[in-house]
N, C-alpha and C. Protein backbone atom coordinates (compact mmCIF):
# COMPACT_ATOMS: atom_id res chain seq x y z
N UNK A 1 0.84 -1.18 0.00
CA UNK A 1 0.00 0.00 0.00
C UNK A 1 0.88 1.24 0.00
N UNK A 2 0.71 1.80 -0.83
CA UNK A 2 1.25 3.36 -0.96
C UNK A 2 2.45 3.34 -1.23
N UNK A 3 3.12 2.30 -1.73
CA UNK A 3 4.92 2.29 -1.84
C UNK A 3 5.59 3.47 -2.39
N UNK A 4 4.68 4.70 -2.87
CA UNK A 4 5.62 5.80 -3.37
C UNK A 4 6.17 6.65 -1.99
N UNK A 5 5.01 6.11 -1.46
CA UNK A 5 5.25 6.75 0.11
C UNK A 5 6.22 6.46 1.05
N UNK A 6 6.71 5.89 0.38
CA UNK A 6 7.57 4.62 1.80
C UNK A 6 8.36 5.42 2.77
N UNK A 7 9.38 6.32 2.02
CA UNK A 7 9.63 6.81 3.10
C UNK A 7 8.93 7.75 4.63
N UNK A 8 7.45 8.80 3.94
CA UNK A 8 6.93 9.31 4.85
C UNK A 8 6.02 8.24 5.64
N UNK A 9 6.03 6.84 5.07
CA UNK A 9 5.25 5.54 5.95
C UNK A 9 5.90 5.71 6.91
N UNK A 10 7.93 5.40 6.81
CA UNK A 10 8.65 4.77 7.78
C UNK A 10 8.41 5.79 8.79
N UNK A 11 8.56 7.56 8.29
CA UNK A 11 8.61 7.95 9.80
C UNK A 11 7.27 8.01 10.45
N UNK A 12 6.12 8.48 9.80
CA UNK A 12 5.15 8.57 10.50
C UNK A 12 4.82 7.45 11.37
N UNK A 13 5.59 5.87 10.75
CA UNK A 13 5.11 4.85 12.12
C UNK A 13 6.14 5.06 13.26
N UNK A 14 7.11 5.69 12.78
CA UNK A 14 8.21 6.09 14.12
C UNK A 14 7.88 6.65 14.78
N UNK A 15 6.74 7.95 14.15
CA UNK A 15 6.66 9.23 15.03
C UNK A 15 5.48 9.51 15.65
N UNK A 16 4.53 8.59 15.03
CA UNK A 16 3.34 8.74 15.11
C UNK A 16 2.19 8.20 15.71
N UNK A 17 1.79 7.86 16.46
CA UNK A 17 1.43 6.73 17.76
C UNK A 17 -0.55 6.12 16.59
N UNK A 18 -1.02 6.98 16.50
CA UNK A 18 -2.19 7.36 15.18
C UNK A 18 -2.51 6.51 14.04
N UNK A 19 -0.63 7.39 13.73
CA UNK A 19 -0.68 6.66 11.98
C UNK A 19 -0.11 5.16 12.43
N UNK A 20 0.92 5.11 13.39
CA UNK A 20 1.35 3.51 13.70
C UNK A 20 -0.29 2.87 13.84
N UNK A 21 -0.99 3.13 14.57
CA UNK A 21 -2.41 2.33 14.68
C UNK A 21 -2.81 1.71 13.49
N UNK A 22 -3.45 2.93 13.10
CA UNK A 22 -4.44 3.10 11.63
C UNK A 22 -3.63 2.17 10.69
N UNK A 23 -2.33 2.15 10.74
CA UNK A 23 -1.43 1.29 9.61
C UNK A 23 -1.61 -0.08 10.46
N UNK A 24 -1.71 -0.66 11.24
CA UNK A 24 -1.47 -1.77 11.62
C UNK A 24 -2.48 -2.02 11.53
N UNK A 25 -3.58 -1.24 11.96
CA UNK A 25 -5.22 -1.87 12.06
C UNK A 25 -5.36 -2.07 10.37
N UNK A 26 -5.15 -1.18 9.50
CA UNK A 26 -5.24 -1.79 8.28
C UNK A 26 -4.81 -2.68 7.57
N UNK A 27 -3.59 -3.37 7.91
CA UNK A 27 -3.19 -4.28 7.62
C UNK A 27 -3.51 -5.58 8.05
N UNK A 28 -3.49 -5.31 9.28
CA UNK A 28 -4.60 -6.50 9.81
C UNK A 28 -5.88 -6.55 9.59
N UNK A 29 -6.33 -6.08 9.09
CA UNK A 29 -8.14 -6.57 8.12
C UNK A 29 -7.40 -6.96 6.84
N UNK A 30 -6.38 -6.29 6.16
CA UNK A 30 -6.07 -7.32 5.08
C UNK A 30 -5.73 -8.41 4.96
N UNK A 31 -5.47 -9.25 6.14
CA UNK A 31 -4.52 -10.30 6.18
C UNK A 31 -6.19 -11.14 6.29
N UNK A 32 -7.05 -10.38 7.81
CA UNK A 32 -8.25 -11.49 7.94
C UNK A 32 -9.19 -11.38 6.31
N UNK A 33 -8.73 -10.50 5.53
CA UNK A 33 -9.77 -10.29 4.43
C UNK A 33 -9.43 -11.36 3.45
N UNK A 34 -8.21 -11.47 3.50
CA UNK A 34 -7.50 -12.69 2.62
C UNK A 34 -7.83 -14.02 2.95
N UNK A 35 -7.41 -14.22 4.04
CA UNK A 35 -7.43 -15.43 4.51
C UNK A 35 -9.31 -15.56 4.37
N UNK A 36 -10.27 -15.00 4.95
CA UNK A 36 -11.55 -15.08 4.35
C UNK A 36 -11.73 -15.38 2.80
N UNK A 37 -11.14 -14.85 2.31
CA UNK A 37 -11.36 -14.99 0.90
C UNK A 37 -11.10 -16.21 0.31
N UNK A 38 -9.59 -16.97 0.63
CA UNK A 38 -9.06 -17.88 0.35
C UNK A 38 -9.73 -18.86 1.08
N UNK A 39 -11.02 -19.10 2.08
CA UNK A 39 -11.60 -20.34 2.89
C UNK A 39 -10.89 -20.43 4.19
N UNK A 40 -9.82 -19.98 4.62
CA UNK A 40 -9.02 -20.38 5.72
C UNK A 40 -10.02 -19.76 6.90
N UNK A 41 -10.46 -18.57 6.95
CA UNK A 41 -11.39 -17.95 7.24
C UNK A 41 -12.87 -18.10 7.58
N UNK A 42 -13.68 -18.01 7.80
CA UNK A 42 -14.60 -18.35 7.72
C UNK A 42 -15.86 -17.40 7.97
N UNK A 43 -16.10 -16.90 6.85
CA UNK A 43 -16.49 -15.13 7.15
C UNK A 43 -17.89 -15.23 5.68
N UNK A 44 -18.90 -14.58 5.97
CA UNK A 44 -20.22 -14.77 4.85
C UNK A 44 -19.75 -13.44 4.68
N UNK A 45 -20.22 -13.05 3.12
CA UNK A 45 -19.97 -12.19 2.12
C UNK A 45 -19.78 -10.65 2.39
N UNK A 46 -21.13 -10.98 3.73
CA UNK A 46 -21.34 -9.53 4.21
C UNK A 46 -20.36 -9.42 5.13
N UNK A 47 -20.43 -10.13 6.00
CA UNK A 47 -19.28 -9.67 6.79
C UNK A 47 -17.85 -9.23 6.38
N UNK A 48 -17.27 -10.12 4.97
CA UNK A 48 -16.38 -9.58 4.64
C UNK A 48 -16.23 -8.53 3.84
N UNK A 49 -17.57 -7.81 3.02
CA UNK A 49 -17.63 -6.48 2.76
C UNK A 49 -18.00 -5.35 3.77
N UNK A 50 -18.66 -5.65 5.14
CA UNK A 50 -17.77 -4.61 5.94
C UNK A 50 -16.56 -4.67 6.53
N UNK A 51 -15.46 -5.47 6.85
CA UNK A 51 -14.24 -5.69 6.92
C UNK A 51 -13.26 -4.53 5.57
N UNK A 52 -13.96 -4.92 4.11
CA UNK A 52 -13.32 -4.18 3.20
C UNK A 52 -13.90 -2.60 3.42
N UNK A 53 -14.40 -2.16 3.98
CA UNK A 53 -15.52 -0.87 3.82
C UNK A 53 -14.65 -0.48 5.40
N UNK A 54 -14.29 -1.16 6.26
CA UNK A 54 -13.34 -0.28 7.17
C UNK A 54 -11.99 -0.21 6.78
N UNK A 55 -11.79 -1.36 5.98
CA UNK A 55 -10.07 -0.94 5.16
C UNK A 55 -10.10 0.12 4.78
N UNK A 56 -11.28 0.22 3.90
CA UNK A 56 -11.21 1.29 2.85
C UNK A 56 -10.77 2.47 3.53
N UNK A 57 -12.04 2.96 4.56
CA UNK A 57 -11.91 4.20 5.25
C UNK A 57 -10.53 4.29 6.10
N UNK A 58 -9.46 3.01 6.79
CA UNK A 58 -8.81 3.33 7.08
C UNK A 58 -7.66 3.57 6.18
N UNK A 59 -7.77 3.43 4.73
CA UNK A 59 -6.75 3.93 3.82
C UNK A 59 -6.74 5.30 3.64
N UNK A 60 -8.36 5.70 3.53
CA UNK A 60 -8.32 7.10 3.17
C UNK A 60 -7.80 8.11 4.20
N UNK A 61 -8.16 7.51 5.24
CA UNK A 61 -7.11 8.50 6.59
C UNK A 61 -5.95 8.45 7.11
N UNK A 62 -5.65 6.76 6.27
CA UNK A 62 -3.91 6.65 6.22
C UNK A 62 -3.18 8.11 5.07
N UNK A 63 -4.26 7.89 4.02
CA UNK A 63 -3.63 8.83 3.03
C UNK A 63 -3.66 9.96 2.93
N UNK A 64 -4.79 10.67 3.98
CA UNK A 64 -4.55 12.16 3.93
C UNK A 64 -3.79 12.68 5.16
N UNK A 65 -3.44 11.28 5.81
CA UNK A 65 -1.90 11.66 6.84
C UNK A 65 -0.63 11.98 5.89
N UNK A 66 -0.63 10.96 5.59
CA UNK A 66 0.57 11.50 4.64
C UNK A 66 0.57 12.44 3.67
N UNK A 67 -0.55 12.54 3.08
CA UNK A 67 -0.60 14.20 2.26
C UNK A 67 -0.24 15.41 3.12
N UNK A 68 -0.76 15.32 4.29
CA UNK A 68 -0.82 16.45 5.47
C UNK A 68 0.76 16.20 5.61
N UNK A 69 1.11 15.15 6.12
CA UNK A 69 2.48 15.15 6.23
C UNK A 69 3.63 16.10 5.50
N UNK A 70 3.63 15.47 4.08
CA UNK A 70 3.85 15.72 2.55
C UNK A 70 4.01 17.20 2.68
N UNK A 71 2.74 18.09 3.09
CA UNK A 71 2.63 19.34 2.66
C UNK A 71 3.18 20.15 3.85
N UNK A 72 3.33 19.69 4.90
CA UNK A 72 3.97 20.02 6.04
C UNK A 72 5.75 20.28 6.10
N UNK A 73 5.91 18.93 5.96
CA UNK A 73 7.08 18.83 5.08
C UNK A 73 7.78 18.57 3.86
N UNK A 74 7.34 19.39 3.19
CA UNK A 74 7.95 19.41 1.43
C UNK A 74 9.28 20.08 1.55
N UNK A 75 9.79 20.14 0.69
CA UNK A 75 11.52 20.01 0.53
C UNK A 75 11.09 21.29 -0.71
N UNK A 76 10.85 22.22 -0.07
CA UNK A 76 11.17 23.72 -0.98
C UNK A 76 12.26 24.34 -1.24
């Protein structure tokens, strides 16, 4: 997720108690979203489209951290 980002990923999980969350909590619904998907899981349709529907939202507030970040600290 976001690999152009990588570097403002690394510090914001250094620096950031928030974005460390929000990144871990998102990653961990991807892992149970997978493993649901693949049968290992054991999750009905709906349940695993709200699982994807809180990824989602926690991407979009992963990503306007790092925009905020980004614009905070840009290299002018």
């Amino acid at each position: 997720m976001f690999h152009e980002y990588r570097d403002e990923i690394t510090y914001l999980k250094q620096h950031n108690l928030h974005f460390e969350k929000l990144f871990n909590e998102h990653n961990e619904l991807d892992e149970q979203i997978q493993k649901a998907e693949e049968g290992v899981e054991h999750l009905s349709n709906q349940e695993i489209e709200v699982l994807k529907k809180k990824k989602l939202l926690l991407k979009d507030q992963i990503y306007a951290m790092i925009l905020e970040y980004r614009k905070t600290h840009s290299k002018s």
